[in-house]
Each structure stands twice: as structure tokens, then as C-alpha cells.
Protein backbone atom coordinates (compact mmCIF):
# COMPACT_ATOMS: atom_id res chain seq x y z
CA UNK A 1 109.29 110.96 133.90
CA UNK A 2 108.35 109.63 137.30
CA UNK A 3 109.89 106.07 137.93
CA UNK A 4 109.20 106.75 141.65
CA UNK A 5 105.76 107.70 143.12
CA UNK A 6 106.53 107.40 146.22
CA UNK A 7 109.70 107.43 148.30
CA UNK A 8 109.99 107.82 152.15
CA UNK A 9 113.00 106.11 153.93
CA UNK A 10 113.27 102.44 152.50
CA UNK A 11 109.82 102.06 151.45
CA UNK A 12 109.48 102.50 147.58
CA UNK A 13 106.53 102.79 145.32
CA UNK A 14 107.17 102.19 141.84
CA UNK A 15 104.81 104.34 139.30
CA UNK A 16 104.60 101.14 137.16
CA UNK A 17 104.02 99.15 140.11
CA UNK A 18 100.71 101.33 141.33
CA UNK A 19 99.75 101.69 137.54
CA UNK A 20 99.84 97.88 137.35
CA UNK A 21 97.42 97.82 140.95
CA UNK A 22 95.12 100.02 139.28
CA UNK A 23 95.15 98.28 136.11
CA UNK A 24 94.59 95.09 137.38
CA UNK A 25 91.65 96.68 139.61
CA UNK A 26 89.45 98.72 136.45
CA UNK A 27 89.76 95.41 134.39
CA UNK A 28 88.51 93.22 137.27
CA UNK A 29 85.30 95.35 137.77
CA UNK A 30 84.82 95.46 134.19
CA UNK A 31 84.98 91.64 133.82
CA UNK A 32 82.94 91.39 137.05
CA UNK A 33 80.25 93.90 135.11
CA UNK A 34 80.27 92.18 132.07
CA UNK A 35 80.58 88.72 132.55
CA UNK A 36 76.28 88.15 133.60
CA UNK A 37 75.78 89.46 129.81
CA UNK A 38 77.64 86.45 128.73
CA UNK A 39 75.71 83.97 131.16
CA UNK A 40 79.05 84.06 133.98
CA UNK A 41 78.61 84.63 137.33
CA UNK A 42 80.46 88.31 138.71
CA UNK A 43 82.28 86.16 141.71
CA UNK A 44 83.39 83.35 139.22
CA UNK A 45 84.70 85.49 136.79
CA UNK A 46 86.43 87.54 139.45
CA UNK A 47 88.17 84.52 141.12
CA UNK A 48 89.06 83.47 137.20
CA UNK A 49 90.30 86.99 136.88
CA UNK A 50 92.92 86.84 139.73
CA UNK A 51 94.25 83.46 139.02
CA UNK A 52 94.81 84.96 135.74
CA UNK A 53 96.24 87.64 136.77
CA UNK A 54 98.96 85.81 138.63
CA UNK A 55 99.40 83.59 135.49
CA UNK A 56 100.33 86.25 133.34
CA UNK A 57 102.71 88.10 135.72
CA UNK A 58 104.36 84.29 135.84
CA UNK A 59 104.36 84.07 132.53
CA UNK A 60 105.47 87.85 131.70
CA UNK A 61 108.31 86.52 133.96
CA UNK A 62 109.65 84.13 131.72
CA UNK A 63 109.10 85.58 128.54
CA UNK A 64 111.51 88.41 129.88
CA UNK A 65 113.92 85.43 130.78
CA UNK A 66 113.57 84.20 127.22
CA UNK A 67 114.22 87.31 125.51
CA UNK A 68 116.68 89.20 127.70
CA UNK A 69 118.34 85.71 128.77
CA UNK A 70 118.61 84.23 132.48
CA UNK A 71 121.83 84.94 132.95
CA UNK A 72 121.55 88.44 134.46
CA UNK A 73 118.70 87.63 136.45
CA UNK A 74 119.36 84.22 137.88
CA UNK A 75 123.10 84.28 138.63
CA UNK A 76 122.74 87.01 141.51
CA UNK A 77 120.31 87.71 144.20
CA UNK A 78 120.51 91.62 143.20
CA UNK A 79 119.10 90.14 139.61
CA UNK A 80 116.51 87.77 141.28
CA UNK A 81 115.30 91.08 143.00
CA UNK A 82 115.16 93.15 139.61
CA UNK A 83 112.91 89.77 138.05
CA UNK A 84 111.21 90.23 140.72
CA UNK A 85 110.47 94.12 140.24
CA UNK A 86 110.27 93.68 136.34
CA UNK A 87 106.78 94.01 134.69
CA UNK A 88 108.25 91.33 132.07
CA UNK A 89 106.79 91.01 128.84
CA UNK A 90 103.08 91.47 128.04
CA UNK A 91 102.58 88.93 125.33
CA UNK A 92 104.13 86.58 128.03
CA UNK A 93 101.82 87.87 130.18
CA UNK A 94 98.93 87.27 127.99
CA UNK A 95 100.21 83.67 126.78
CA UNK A 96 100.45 82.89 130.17
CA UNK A 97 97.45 83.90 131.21
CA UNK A 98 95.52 82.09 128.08
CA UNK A 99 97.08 78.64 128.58
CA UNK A 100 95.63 79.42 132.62
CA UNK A 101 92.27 80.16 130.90
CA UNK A 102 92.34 76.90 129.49
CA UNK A 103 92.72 75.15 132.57
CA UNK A 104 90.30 76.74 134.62
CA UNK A 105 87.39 77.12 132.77
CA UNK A 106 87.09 73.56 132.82
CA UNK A 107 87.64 73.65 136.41
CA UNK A 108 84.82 76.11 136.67
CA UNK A 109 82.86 75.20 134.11
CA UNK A 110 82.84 77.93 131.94
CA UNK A 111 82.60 78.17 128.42
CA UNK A 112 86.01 79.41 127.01
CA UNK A 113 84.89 81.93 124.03
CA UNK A 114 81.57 83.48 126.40
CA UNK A 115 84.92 84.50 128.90
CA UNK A 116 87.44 85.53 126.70
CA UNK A 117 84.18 87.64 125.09
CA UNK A 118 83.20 89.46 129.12
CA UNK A 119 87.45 89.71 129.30
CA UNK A 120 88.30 91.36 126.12
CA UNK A 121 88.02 94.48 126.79
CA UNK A 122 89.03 94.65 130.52
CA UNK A 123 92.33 92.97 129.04
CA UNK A 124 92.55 96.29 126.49
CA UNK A 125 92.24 98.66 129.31
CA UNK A 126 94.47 97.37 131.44
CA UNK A 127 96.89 97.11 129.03
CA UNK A 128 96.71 100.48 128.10
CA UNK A 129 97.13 101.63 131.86
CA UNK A 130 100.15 99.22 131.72
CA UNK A 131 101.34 101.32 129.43
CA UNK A 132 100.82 104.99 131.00
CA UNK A 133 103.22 102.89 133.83
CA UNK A 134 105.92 102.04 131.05
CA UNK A 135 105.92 105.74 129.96
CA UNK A 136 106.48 106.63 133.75
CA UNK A 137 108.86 104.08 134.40
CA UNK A 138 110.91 104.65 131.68
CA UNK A 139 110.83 101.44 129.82
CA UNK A 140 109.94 100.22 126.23
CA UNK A 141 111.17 103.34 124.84
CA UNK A 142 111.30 104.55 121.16
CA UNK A 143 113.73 105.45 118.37
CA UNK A 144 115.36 108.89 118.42
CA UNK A 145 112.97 110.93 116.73
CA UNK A 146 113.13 114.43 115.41
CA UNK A 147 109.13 114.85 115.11
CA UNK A 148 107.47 117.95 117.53
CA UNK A 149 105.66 114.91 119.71
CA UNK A 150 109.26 113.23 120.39
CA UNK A 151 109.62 112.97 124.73
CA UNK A 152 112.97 113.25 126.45
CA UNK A 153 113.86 111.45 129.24
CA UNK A 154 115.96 113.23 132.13
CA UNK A 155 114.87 111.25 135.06
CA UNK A 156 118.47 109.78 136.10
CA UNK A 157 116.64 106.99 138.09
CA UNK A 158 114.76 105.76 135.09
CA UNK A 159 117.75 105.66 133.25
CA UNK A 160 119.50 103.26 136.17
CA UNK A 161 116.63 101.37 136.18
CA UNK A 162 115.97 100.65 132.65
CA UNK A 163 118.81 101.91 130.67
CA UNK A 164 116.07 104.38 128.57
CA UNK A 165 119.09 106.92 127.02
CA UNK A 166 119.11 110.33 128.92
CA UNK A 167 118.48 113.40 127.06
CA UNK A 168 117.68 112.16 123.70
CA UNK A 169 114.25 112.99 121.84
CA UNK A 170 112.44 109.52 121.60
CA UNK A 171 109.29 108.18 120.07
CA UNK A 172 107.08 108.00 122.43
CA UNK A 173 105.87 104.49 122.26
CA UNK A 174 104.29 104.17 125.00
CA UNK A 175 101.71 106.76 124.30
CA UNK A 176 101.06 105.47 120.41
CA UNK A 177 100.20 101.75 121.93
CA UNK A 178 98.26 103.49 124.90
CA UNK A 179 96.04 105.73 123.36
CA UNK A 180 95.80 102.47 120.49
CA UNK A 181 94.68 100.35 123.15
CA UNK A 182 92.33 102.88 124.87
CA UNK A 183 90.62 103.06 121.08
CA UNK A 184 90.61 99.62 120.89
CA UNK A 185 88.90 99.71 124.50
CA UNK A 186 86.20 101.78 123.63
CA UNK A 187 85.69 100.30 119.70
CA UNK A 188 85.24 96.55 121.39
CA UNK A 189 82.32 98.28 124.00
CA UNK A 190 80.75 100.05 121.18
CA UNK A 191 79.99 96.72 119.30
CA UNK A 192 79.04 94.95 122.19
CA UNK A 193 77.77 91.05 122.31
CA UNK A 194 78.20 89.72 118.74
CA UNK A 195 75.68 86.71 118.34
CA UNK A 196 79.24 84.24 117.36
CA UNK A 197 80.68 83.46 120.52
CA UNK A 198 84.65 84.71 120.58
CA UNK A 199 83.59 87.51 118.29
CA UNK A 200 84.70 89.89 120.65
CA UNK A 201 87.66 88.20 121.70
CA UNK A 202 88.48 87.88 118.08
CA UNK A 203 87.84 91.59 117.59
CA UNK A 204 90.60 92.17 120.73
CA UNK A 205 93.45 89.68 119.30
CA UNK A 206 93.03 91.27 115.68
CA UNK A 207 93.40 94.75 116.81
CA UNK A 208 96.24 94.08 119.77
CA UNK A 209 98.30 92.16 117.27
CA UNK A 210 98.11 95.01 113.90
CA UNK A 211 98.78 97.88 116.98
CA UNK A 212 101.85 96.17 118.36
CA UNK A 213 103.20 95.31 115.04
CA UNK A 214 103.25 98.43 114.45
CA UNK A 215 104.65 100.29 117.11
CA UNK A 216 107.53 97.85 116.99
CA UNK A 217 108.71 99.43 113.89
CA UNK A 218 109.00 102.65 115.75
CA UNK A 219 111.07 100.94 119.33
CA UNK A 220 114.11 101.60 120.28
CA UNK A 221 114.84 98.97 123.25
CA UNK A 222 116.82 95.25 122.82
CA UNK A 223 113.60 93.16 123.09
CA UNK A 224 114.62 90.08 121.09
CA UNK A 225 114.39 89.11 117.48
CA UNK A 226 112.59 85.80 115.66
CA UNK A 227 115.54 84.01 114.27
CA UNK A 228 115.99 84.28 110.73
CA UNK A 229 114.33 87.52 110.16
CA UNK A 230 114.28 91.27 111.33
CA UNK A 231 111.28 91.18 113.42
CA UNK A 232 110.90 91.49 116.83
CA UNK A 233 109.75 88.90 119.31
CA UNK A 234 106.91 90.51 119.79
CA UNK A 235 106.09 90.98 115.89
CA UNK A 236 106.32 87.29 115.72
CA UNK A 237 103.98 86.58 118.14
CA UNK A 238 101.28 89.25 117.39
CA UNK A 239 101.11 87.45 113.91
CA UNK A 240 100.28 84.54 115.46
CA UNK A 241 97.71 86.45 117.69
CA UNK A 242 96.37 87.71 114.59
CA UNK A 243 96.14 84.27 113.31
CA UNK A 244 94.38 83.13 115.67
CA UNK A 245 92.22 85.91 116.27
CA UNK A 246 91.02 85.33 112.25
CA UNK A 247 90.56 81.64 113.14
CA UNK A 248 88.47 82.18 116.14
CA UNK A 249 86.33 84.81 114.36
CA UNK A 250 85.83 82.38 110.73
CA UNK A 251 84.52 79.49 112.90
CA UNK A 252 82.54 81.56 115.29
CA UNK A 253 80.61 83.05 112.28
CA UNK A 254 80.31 79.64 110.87
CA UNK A 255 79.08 77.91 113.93
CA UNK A 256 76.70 80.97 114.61
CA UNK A 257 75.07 80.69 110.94
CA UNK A 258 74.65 76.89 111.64
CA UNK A 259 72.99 77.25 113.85
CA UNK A 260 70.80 79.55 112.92
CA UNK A 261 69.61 77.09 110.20
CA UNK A 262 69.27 74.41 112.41
């Protein structure tokens, strides 16, 4: 792969790095196009955007601390620098950026579920670009894998970087939860604006959380386990993702049929 994109003297550009920029970009404009259908001004839910942006990296951050432990990363300034560089961990990411939702749509005055509705699927896309970076990068890589579609890393930088094993036929992860998340992109602009606010969001959470529980199964990396049982980190927070995505949906619907009979 290409952990690099661009290397000239001491200036580096790291392929997850620029797929992160662009990312972050296409899910902005979406939100921006989206969020007048939901009765949000495009400039308020762009400034909301970017603060959430910058929540989640924070909180993608410390997730990463959590699961991989602080001690590499704080006991050196050559680990501070590869925090620093780290994508961290999307669900920390995405938790962080939720609890920052919280916060500022009552600082804006925004209603929570008509937001995380316009954000859904701008948060789908990006995450699948996110992705396309991990597969560049190197990171988040699969089990050995003897199937025709397995991908071998040989880029010795990416295996420095990450620690993604050299020469060995891997499920390619990345590519299952990308081309999931694209899908899942595409199914949530199909049904549009449900008439139940957070049906959308609902829609997002339900379908994020059954995808990443299921390409777990199929990774290969140390991510972290739930204590007390064999699942990942990750698996144990995409069932409560699913959770709540079932929660949000049920009262939705109920608030939306009463209403309607009002």
C-alpha cells in the first residue's frame, strides 16, 4: 500500500492523513446540503460540524489511550508525536463527538434528533473514506486469509508504522467495512426524511454497529477486549450503539404516531 502520499525532504503527507482532509470535507458539504431539509441553517450546522470534528479526533485520542494503554504514548516525546499522528479509534471518535453534540445543540439551539438526522449520512461517508486511508496506511488489518480477495502488504514503511505483518495474505478489512459503509451511505439517502425525528440517525447507529460487529470477527490487529468475554472493544460498544439506535427509533415512532392523533 501507500502509507506515504507525499514525501519531499522533511515534509510528509500521510495517505490517511489527506484521506481524513477529504473525509472530513465531503461530509461537511453534505451536512451543510442537508441540514435546511431538517429546518438547520447550512452555516450553523457547518460550525456544529467542525467543533465536532475536533471532538471526535479528541476523543479517538483517548479511546486509543484506553485500549492500547498510555504507557507507550505518554512516557516519550517520540510517543506523544505518534498520538499525535494516530487516527485513534473511530467509536472514540464518534462517542466523542456525540457527548459534543449534546453540548452544543443547546448552545445553538438545535434540536438534537433533526441534526443527528442532516449528519447521518455525512458521518457514513466519511467513515468509509476513513477507511480507504486505513487500507493505505496499513492499519486495522485482517486475519491471514487464504480466500482469492486476501491483500498482502509489502510496503516496509507501513509495516514500521503500524506493525501490519509483511508478506502475509490478509483479510482485507478495510475494504469489507468500506464498501459496508458506502452501502450504508447510499441506503440512508435513498430513504430520505422519515416523518419520526432520529429515524435516520437510528437507521445509521443500527447499521454501523451490525457492520462493525462483524468485521471484527474477521481482524487481525490487538485492539482491546471487554473484560470477561471474547469480544472486542469495539464489539462491545457497537452493541450498545445498536441499543441505542433501537431505542431512539421505538420512541421516535411512538412520539411520531402521537402525534399524529393529537
Amino acid at each position: 500500500m501507500h502509507p506515504e502520499l507525499l514525501h519531499l525532504g522533511p515534509i510528509v503527507l500521510p495517505t490517511y492523513g489527506a484521506a481524513l482532509g477529504v473525509a472530513f470535507l465531503l461530509g461537511v458539504l453534505l451536512l451543510r446540503r442537508r441540514a435546511p431539509t431538517y429546518g438547520i441553517d447550512g452555516e450553523t450546522a457547518v460550525d456544529m460540524g467542525i467543533w465536532l470534528i475536533l471532538s471526535g479526533l479528541f476523543g479517538a485520542k483517548v479511546l486509543l489511550l484506553v485500549v492500547e494503554g498510555p504507557g507507550y504514548y505518554l512516557t516519550s516525546f517520540h510517543g506523544l508525536l505518534e498520538l499525535f499522528r494516530a487516527g485513534g479509534v473511530f467509536y472514540g471518535g464518534l462517542l466523542g463527538a456525540l457527548v459534543a453534540a449534546v453540548f452544543f445543540v443547546k448552545v445553538k439551539k438545535v434540536p438534537f434528533l433533526s441534526f443527528a438526522d442532516a449528519a447521518a449520512p455525512a458521518i457514513a461517508l466519511g467513515q468509509a473514506i476513513g477507511r480507504i486511508g486505513c487500507l493505505a496506511a496499513g492499519c486495522c488489518w485482517g486475519e491471514q486469509c487464504t480466500k482469492p480477495w486476501a491483500i498482502t502488504f509489502t510496503n516496509l514503511k507501513a509495516g514500521q508504522n503500524v506493525g501490519v505483518p509483511m508478506g502475509v495474505p490478509l483479510h482485507p478489512t478495510q475494504i469489507y467495512e468500506a464498501v459496508g459503509l458506502l452501502a450504508l451511505t447510499s441506503l440512508i439517502l435513498w430513504f430520505g426524511k422519515g416523518r419520526a425525528a432520529g429515524r435516520t440517525f437510528s437507521f445509521y447507529l443500527i447499521g454501523a454497529a451490525i457492520l462493525r460487529f462483524t468485521v471484527e470477527f474477521f481482524r487481525g490487529d490487538p485492539r482491546g477486549s471487554v473484560p470477561g468475554t471474547d469480544l472486542s472493544t469495539s464489539q462491545g460498544i457497537a452493541i450498545g450503539l445498536f441499543v441505542l439506535g433501537l431505542a431512539i427509533l421505538y420512541f421516535g415512532r411512538n412520539r411520531a404516531e402521537a402525534s399524529a392523533e393529537a
